[in-house]
C-alpha atoms as a PDB file:
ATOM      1  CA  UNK A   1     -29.649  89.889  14.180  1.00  0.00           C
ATOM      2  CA  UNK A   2     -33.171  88.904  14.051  1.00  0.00           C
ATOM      3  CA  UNK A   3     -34.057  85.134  13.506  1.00  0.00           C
ATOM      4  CA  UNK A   4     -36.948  82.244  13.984  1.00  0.00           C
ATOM      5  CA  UNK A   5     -35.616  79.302  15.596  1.00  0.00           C
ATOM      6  CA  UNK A   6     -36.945  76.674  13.604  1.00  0.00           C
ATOM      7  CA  UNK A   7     -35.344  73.546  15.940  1.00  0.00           C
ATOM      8  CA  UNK A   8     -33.173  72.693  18.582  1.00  0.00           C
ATOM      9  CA  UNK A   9     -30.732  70.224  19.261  1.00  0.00           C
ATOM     10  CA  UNK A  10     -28.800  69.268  22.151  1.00  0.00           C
ATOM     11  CA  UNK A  11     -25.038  70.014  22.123  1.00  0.00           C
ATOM     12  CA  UNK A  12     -24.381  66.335  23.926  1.00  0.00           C
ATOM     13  CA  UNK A  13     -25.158  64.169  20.442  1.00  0.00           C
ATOM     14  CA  UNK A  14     -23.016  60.891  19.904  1.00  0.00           C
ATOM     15  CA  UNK A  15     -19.462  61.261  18.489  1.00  0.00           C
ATOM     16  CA  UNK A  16     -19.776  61.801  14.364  1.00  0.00           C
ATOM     17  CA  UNK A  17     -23.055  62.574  14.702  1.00  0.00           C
ATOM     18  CA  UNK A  18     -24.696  66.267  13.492  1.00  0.00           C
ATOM     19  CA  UNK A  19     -28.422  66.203  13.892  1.00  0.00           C
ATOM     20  CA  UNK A  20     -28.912  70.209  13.611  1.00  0.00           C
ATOM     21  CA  UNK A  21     -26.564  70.507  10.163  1.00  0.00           C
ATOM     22  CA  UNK A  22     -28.219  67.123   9.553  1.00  0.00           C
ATOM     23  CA  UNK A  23     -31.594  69.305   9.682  1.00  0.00           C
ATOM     24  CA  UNK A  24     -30.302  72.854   8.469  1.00  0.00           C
ATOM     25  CA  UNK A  25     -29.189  71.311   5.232  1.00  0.00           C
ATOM     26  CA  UNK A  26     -32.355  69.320   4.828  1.00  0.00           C
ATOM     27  CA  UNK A  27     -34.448  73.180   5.557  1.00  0.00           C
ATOM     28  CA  UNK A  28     -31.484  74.534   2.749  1.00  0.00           C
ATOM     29  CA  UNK A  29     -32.294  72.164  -0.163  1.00  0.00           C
ATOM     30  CA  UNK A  30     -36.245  73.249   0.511  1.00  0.00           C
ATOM     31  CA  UNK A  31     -34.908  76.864  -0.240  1.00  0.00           C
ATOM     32  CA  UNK A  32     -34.504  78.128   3.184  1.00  0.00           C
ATOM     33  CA  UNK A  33     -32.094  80.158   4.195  1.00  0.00           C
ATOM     34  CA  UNK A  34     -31.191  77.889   7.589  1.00  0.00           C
ATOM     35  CA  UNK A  35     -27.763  78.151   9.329  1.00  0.00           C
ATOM     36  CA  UNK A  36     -27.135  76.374  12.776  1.00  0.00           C
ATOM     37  CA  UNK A  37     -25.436  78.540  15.705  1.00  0.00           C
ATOM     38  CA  UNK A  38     -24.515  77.442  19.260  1.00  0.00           C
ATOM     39  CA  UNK A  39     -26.609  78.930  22.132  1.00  0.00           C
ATOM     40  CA  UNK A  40     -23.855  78.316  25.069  1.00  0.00           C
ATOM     41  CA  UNK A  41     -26.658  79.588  27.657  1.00  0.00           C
ATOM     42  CA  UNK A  42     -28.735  76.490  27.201  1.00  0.00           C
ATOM     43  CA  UNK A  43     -25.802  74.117  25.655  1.00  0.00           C
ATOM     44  CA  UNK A  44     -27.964  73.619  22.698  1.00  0.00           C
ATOM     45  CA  UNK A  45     -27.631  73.806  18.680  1.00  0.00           C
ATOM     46  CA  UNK A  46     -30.191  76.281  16.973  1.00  0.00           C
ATOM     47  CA  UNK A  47     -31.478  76.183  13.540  1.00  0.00           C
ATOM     48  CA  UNK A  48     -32.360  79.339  12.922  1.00  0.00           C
ATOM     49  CA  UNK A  49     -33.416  81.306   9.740  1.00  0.00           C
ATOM     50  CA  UNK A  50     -33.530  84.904   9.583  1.00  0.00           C
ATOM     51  CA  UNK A  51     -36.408  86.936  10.388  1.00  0.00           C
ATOM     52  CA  UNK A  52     -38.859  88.695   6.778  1.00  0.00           C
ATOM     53  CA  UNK A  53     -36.963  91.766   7.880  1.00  0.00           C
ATOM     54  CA  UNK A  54     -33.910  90.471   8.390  1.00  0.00           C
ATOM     55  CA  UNK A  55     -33.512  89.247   4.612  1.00  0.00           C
ATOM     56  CA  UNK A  56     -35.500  92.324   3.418  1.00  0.00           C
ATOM     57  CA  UNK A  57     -32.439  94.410   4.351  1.00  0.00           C
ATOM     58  CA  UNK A  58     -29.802  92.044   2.914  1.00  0.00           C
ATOM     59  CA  UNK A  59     -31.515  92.351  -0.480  1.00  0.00           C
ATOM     60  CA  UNK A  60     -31.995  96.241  -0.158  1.00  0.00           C
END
């Protein structure tokens, strides 16, 4: 899978707290297509988005 990381969070945010979905949904209801996944090699929350080609071939 291809994707821009538009953000990063650390993985060591406050109890009840969710800054990356915080962010992804805020990208979502702009119209982009953000999801957050977990990159365990840096401990970290990406917001990511997929790359032009990515979503090219999803709609082919």
């Amino acid at each position: 899978m291809g994707a821009k990381v538009l953000e990063r969070f650390p993985a060591g945010a406050p109890r009840g707290s969710w800054p990356a979905e915080e962010y992804a949904a805020a990208r979502r209801a702009e119209g982009e297509p953000a999801t957050v996944v977990m990159d365990l090699k840096s401990d970290a929350f990406l917001v990511v988005v997929p790359t032009r080609d990515e979503v090219e071939a999803a709609q082919a």
